[in-house]
Structures are given as C-alpha cells and as structure tokens.
C-alpha atoms as a PDB file:
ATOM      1  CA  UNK A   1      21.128 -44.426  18.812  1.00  0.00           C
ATOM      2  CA  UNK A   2      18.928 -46.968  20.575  1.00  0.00           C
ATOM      3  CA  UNK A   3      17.303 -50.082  18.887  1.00  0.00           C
ATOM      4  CA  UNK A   4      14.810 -49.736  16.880  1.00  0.00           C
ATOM      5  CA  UNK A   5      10.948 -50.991  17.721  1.00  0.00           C
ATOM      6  CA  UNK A   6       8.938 -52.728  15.964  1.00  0.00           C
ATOM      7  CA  UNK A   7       6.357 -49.818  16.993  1.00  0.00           C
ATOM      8  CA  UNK A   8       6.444 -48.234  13.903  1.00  0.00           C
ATOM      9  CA  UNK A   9       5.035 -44.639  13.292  1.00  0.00           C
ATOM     10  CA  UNK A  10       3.754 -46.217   9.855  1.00  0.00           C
ATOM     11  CA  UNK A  11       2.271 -44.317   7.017  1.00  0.00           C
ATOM     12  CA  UNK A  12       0.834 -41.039   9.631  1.00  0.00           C
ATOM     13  CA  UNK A  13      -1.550 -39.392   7.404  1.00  0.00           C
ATOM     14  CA  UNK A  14      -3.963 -36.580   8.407  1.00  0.00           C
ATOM     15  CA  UNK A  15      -7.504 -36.946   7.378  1.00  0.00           C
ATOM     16  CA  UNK A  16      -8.759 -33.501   7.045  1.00  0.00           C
ATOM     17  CA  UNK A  17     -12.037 -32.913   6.212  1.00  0.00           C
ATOM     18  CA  UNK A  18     -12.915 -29.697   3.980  1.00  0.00           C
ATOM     19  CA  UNK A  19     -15.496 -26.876   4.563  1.00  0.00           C
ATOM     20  CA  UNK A  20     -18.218 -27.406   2.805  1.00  0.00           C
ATOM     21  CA  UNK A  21     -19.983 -24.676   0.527  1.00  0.00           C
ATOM     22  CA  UNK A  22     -22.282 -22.527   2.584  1.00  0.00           C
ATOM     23  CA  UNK A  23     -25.731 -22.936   1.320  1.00  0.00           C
ATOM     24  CA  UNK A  24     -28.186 -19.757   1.666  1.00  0.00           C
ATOM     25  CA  UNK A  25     -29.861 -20.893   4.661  1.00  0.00           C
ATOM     26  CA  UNK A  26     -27.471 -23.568   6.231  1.00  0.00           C
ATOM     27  CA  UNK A  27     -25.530 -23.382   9.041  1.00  0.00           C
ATOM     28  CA  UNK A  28     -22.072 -21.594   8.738  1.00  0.00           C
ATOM     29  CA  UNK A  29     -19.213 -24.635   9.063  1.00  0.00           C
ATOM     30  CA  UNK A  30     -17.709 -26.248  12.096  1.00  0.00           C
ATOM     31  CA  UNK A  31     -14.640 -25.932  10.873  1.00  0.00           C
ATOM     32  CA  UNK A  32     -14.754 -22.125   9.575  1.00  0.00           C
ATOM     33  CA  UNK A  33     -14.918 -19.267  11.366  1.00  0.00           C
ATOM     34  CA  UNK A  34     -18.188 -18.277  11.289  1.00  0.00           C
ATOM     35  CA  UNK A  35     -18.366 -14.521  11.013  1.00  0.00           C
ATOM     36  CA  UNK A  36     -21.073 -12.404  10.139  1.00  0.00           C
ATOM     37  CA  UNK A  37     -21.379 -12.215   6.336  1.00  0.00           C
ATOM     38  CA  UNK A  38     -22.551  -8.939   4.944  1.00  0.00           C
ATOM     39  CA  UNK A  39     -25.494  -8.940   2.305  1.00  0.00           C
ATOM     40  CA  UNK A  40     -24.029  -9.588  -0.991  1.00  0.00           C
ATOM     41  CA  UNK A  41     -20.704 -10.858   0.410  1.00  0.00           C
ATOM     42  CA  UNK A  42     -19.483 -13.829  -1.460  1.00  0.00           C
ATOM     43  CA  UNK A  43     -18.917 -16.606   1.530  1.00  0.00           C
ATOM     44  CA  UNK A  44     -15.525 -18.087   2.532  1.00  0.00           C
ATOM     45  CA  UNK A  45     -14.855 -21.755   1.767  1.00  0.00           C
ATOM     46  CA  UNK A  46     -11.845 -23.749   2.414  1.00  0.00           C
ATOM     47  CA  UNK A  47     -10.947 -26.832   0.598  1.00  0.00           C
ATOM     48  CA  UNK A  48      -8.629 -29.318   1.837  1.00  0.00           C
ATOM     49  CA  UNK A  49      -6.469 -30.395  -1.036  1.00  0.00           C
ATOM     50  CA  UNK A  50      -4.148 -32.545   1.084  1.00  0.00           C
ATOM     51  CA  UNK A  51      -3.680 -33.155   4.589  1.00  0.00           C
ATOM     52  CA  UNK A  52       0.122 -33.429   6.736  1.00  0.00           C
ATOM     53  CA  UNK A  53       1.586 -36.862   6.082  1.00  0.00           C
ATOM     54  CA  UNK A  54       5.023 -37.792   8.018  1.00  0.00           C
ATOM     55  CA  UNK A  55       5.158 -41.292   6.130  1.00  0.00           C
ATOM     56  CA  UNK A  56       6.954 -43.705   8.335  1.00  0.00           C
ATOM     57  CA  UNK A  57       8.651 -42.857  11.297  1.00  0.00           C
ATOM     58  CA  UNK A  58       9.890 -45.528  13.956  1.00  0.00           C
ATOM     59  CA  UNK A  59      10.891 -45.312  17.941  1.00  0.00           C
ATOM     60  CA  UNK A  60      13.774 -45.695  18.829  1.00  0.00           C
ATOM     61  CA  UNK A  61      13.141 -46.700  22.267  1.00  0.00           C
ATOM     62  CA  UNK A  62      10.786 -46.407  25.351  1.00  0.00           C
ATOM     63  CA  UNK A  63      10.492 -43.308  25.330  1.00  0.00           C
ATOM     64  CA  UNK A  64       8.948 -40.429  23.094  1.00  0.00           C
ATOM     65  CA  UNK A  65       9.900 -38.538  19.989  1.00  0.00           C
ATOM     66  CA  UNK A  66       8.953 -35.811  17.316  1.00  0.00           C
ATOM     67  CA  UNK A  67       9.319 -34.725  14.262  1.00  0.00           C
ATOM     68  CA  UNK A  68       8.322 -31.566  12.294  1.00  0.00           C
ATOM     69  CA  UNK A  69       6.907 -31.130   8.739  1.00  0.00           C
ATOM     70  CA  UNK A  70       8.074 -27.711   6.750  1.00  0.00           C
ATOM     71  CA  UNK A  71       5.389 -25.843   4.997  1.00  0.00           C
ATOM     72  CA  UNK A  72       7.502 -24.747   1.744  1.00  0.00           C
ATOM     73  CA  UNK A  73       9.511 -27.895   1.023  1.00  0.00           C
ATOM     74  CA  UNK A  74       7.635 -30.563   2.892  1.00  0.00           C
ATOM     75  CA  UNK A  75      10.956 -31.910   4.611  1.00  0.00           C
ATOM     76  CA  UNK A  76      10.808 -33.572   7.583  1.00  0.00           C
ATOM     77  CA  UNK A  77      13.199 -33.478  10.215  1.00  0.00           C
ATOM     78  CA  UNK A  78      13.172 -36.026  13.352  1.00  0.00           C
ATOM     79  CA  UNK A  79      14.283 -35.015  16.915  1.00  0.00           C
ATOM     80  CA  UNK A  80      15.293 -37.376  19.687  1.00  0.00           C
ATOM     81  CA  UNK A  81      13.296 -40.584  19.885  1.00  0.00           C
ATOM     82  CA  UNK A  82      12.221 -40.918  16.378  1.00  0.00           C
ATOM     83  CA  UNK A  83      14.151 -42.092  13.178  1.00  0.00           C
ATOM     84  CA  UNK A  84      13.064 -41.391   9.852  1.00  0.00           C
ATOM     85  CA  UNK A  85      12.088 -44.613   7.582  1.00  0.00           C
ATOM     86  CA  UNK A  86      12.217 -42.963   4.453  1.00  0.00           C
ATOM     87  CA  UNK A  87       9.080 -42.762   1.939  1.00  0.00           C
ATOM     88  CA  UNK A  88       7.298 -39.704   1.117  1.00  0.00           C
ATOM     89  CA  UNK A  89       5.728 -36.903   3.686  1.00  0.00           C
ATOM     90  CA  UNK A  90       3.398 -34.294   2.521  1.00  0.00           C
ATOM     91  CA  UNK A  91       3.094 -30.794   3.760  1.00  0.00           C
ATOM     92  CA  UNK A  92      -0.837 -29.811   3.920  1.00  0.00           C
ATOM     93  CA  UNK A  93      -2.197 -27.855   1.335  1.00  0.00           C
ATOM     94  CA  UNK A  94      -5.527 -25.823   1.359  1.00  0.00           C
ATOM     95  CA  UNK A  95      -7.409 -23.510  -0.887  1.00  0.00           C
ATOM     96  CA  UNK A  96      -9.106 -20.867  -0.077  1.00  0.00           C
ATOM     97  CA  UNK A  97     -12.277 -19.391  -1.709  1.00  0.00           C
ATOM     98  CA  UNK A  98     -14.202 -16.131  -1.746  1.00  0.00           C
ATOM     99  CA  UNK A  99     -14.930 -12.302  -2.547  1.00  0.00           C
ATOM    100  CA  UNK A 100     -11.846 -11.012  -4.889  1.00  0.00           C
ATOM    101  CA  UNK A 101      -8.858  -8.657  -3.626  1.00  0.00           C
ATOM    102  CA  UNK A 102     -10.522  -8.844  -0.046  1.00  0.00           C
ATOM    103  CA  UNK A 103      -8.150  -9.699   3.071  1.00  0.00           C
ATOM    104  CA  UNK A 104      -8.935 -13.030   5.182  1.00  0.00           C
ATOM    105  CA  UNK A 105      -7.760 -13.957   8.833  1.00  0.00           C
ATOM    106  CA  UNK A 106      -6.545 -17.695   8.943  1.00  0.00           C
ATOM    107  CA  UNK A 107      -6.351 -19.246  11.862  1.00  0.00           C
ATOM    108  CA  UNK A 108      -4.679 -22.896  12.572  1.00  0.00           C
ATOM    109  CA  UNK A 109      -5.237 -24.124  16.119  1.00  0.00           C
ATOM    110  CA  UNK A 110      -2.273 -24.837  18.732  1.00  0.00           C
ATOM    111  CA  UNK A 111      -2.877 -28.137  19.218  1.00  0.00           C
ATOM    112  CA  UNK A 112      -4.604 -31.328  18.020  1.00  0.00           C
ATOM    113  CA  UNK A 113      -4.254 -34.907  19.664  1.00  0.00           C
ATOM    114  CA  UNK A 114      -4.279 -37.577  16.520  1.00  0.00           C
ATOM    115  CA  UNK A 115      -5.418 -41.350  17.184  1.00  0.00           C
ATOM    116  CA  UNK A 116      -4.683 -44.758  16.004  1.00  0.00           C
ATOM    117  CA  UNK A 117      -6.883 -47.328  15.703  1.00  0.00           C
ATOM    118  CA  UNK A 118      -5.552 -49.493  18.969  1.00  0.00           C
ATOM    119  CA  UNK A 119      -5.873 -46.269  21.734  1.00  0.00           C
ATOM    120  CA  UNK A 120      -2.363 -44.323  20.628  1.00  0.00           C
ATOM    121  CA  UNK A 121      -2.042 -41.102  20.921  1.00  0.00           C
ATOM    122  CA  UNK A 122       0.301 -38.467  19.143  1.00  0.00           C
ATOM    123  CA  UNK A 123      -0.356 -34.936  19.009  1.00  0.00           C
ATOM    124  CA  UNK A 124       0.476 -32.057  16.137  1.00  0.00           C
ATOM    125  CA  UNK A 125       1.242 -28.505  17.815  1.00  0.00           C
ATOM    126  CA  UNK A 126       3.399 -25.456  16.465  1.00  0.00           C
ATOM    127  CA  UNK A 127       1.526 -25.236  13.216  1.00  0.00           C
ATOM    128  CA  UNK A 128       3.211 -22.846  10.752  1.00  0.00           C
ATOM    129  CA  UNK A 129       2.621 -21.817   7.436  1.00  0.00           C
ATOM    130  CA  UNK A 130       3.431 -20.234   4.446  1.00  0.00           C
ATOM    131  CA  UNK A 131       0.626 -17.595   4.218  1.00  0.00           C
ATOM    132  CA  UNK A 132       1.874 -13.795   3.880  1.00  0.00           C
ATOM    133  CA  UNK A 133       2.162 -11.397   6.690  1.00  0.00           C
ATOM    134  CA  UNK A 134      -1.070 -10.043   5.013  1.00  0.00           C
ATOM    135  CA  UNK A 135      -3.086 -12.565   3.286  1.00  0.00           C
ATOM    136  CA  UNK A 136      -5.823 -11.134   0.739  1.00  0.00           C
ATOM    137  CA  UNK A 137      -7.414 -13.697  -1.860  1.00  0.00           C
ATOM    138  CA  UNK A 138      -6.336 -12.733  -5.387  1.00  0.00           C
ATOM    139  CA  UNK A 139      -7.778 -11.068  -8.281  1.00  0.00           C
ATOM    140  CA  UNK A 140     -10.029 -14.892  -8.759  1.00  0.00           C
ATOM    141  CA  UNK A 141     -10.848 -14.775  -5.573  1.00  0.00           C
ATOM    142  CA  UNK A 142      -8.491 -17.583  -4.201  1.00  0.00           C
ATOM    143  CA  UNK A 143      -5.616 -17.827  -1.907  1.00  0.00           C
ATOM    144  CA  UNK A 144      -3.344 -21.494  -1.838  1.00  0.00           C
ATOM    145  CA  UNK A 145      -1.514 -22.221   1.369  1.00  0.00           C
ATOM    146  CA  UNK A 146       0.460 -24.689   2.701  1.00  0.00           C
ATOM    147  CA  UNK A 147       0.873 -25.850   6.053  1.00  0.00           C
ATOM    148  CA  UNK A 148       3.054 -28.026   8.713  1.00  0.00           C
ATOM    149  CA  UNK A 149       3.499 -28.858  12.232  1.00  0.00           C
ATOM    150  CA  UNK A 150       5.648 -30.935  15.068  1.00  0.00           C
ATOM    151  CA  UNK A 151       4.765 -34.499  15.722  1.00  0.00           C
ATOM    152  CA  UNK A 152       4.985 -35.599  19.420  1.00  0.00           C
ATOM    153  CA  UNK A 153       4.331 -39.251  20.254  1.00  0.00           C
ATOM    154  CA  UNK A 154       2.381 -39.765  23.562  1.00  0.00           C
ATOM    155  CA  UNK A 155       3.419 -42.921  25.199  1.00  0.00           C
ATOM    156  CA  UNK A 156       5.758 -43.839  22.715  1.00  0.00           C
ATOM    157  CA  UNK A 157       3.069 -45.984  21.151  1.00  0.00           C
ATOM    158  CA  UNK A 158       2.727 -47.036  17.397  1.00  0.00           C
ATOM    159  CA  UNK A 159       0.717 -46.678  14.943  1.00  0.00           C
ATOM    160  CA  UNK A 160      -1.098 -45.198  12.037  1.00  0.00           C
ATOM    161  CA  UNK A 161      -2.835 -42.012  13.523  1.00  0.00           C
ATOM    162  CA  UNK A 162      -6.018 -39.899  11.997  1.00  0.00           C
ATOM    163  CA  UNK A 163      -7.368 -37.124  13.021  1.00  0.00           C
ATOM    164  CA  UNK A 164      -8.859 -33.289  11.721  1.00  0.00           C
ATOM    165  CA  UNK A 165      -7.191 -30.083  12.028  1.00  0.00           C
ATOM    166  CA  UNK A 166     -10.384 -27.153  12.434  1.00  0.00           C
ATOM    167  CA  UNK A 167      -8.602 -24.446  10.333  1.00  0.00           C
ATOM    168  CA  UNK A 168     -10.626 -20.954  10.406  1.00  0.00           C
ATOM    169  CA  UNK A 169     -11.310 -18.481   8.246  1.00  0.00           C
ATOM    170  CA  UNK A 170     -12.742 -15.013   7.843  1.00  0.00           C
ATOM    171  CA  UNK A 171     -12.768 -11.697   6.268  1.00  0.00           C
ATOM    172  CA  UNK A 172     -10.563  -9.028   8.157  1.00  0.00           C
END
C-alpha cells in the first residue's frame, strides 16, 4: 500500500459560515440565493449547525488521493492515495428557516478549493445530500439537512484545510 507520509491530512474541518438574518433594509446574503421576496413573505435563513469534517487522513505516497463523506451516516470511505487515521468525521448539517409548508430550492455548488495555512490545496466536489426529491419546510417552518462531499488532495500536500461552502436557498 505505499508508505505512509508524514504529510498528514490532519483534523480537515470545514469552516462554514451561516446566513445571517435578513434585516428589513439590509442586503440579501452572499451566501443565499437572493430571490425576490414577496411583501409579507417570511425571509429564508440558513444556519450552519456543523460543517464537513474528514478527521485525519494521511498520503500514502507522492501522489494524490480522496475520500468521500456520506450525508446519512457520516462514514467516510478513502480511495487510492489516502488512508484513513481513524478519529471522528462529521457530515455537515444545516437548518433551514422560513414561511411554513412552503417549498424551497437548495442549491450546493460543484466545487470548492479548501486551503491550509502553508499554500495546500484540496478541493470538495460531488456534494450530495439528504434533502427530499421535494423539499418544503415543515409545519414550524424549518427543514434540517445534512450534507457530504469527495475530498481530492491537490499536490498531494498536507495539512489542515478551511474553507466556506456558499449553499443557496430560495422559495420555488
């Protein structure tokens, strides 16, 4: 299986940043889809509860590996180049906030490029969650997803990587 690194893929945690509440006259969110909202329409807002963690992951040579993160169970399953170190990984988990019974659009994007600290680079793509076919917020006005995605080192460089995932929102 290769030797191990001492590169390691330690502690990968995604700092996601949540929407904040839309005041009367502010500007609608960066990271929400900013719709038109009717008079008397209660606004969307998405909280980020936690973001995509793959704990610690190591190379296991020269060259690149991935990993993906399930939305329902929060498993994580390494492909060639990577080895899993054990400890815990984290599936994302967002709430979502507005007008009761109505049906919402969420959109996560195809890719986003994560960096560490010293110039590394490892990118998330093929998000996937565990939102119905037709997502609707419920009786409270609230809908709880989780999501995932597939880890793909760039340059098989090390290191702990950040980054924000602009999830969007908005009535259908």
């Amino acid at each position: 299986m290769g030797r191990i690194h001492s590169r390691l893929l330690a502690a990968l945690a995604l700092a996601t940043m949540a929407c904040p509440v839309a005041a009367q006259e502010a500007q609608p969110c960066d990271l929400c889809f900013g719709g038109q909202i009717r008079q008397g329409e209660i606004p969307l807002r998405i909280e980020i509860v936690s973001g995509i963690d793959f704990s610690r992951l190591a190379l296991t040579g020269d060259q690149d590996g991935s990993a993906a993160l399930d939305p329902q169970t929060g498993h994580r399953q390494t492909d060639r180049g990577l080895i899993d170190l054990g400890g815990m990984a984290f599936q994302g988990r967002a709430k979502v906030s507005g007008e009761a019974m109505r049906q919402v659009r969420i959109e996560l994007p195809q890719r986003v490029t994560l960096y560490s600290p010293l110039g590394g680079q490892v990118e998330l793509s093929d998000f996937v969650t565990d939102i119905p076919l037709i997502a609707a917020l419920d009786a409270s006005g609230r809908l709880e997803f989780r999501f995932g995605a597939r880890l793909q080192t760039v340059g098989a460089m090390g290191g702990t990587f950040r980054g924000r995932i602009p999830i969007r929102i908005d009535y259908n």
